[in-house]
Protein backbone atom coordinates (compact mmCIF):
# COMPACT_ATOMS: atom_id res chain seq x y z
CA UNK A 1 -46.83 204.59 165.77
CA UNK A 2 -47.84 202.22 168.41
CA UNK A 3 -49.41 199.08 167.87
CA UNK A 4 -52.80 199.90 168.42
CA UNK A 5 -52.83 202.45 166.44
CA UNK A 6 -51.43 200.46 163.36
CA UNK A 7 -54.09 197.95 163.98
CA UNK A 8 -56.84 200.75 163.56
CA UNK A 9 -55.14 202.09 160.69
CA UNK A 10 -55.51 198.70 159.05
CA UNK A 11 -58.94 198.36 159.63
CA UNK A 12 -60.03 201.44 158.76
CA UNK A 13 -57.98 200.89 155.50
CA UNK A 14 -59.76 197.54 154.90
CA UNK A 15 -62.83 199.07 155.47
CA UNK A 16 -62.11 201.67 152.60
CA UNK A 17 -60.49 199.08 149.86
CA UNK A 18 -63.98 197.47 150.40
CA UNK A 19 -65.73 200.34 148.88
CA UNK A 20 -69.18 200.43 150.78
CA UNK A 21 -71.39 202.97 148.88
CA UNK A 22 -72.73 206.05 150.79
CA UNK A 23 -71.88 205.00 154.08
CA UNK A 24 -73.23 207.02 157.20
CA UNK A 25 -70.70 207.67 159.59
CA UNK A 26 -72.48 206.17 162.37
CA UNK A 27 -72.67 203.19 160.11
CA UNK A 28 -69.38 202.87 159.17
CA UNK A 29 -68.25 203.64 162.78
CA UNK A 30 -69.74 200.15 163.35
CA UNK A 31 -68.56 198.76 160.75
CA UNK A 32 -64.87 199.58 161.45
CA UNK A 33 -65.26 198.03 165.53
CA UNK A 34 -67.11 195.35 163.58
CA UNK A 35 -64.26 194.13 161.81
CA UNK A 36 -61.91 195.44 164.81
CA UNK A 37 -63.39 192.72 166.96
CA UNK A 38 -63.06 189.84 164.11
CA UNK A 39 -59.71 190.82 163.35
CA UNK A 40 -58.98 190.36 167.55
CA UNK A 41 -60.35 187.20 167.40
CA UNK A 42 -58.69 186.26 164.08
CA UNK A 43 -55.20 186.82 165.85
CA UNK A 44 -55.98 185.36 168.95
CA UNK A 45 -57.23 182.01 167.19
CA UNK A 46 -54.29 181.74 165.34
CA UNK A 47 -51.45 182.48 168.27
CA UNK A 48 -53.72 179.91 170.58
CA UNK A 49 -53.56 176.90 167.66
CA UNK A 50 -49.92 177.82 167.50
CA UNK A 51 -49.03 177.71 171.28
CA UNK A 52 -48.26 174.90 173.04
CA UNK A 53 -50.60 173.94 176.67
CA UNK A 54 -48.27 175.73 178.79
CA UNK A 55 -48.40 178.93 176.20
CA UNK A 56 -51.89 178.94 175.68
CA UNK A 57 -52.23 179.00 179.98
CA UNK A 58 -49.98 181.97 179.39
CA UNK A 59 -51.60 183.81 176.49
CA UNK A 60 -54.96 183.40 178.49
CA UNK A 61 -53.90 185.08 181.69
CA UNK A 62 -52.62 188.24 179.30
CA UNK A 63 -55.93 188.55 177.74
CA UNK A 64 -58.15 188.09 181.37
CA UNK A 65 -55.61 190.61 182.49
CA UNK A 66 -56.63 192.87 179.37
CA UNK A 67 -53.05 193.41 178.01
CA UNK A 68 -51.88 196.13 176.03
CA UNK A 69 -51.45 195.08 172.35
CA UNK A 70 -47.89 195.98 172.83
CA UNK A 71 -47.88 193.09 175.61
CA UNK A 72 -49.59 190.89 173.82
CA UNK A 73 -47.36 191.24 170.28
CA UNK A 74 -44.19 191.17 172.19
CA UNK A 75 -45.63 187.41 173.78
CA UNK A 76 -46.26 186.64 170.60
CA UNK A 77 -43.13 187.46 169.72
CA UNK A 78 -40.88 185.21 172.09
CA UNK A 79 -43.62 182.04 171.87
CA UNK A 80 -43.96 181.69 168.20
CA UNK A 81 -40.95 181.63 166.26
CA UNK A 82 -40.86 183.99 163.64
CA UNK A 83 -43.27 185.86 165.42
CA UNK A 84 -43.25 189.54 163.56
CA UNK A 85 -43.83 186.83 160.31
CA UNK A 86 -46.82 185.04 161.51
CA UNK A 87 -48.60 188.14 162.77
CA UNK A 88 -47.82 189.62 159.20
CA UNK A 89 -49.62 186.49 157.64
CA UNK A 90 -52.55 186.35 159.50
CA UNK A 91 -52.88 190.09 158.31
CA UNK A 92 -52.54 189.30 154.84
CA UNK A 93 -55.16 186.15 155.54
CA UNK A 94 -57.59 188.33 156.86
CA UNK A 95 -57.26 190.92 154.47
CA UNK A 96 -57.94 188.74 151.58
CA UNK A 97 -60.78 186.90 153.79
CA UNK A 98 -62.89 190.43 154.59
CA UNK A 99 -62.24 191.69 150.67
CA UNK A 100 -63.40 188.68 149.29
CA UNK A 101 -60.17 188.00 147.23
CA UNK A 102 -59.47 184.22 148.42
């Protein structure tokens, strides 16, 4: 499964655990690009505040450029140590954030 797919997969999951009631589909099509978009800039905060000024010149130029995910999670990946890890957390931290449990 690439990336992007396992990123929709999560959201769409979210948006299930959260258990709107009677939901059009046209509704909850917005809803899931909704929280699509806040989960993009959710990750993007967090790799930027964890970059130095050299990566964050970096990082920028990927995202003007509109890298793939798979670009932009294997940058991750060699400019934040433990990369794979912190891309987990801010998962779980978002997760808890859009349900409501933290």
């Amino acid at each position: 499964m690439d990336t992007n797919q396992a990123m929709q997969d999560f959201v769409n999951k979210l948006v299930d655990e959260k258990n709107y009631e009677d939901l059009d589909p046209e509704v909850r099509e917005q809803i899931v690009k909704d929280v699509n978009e806040r989960l993009e800039n959710t990750i993007n905060a967090k790799v930027v505040a964890a970059l130095s000024d050299e990566q964050i010149t970096e990082f920028e130029a990927l995202l003007d450029k509109n890298a793939s995910s798979e670009e932009v999670q294997a940058f991750i990946g060699k400019s934040i140590p433990n990369g794979e890890e912190f891309l987990t957390q801010v998962l779980v931290d978002f997760k808890k954030s859009y349900l409501g449990l933290v």
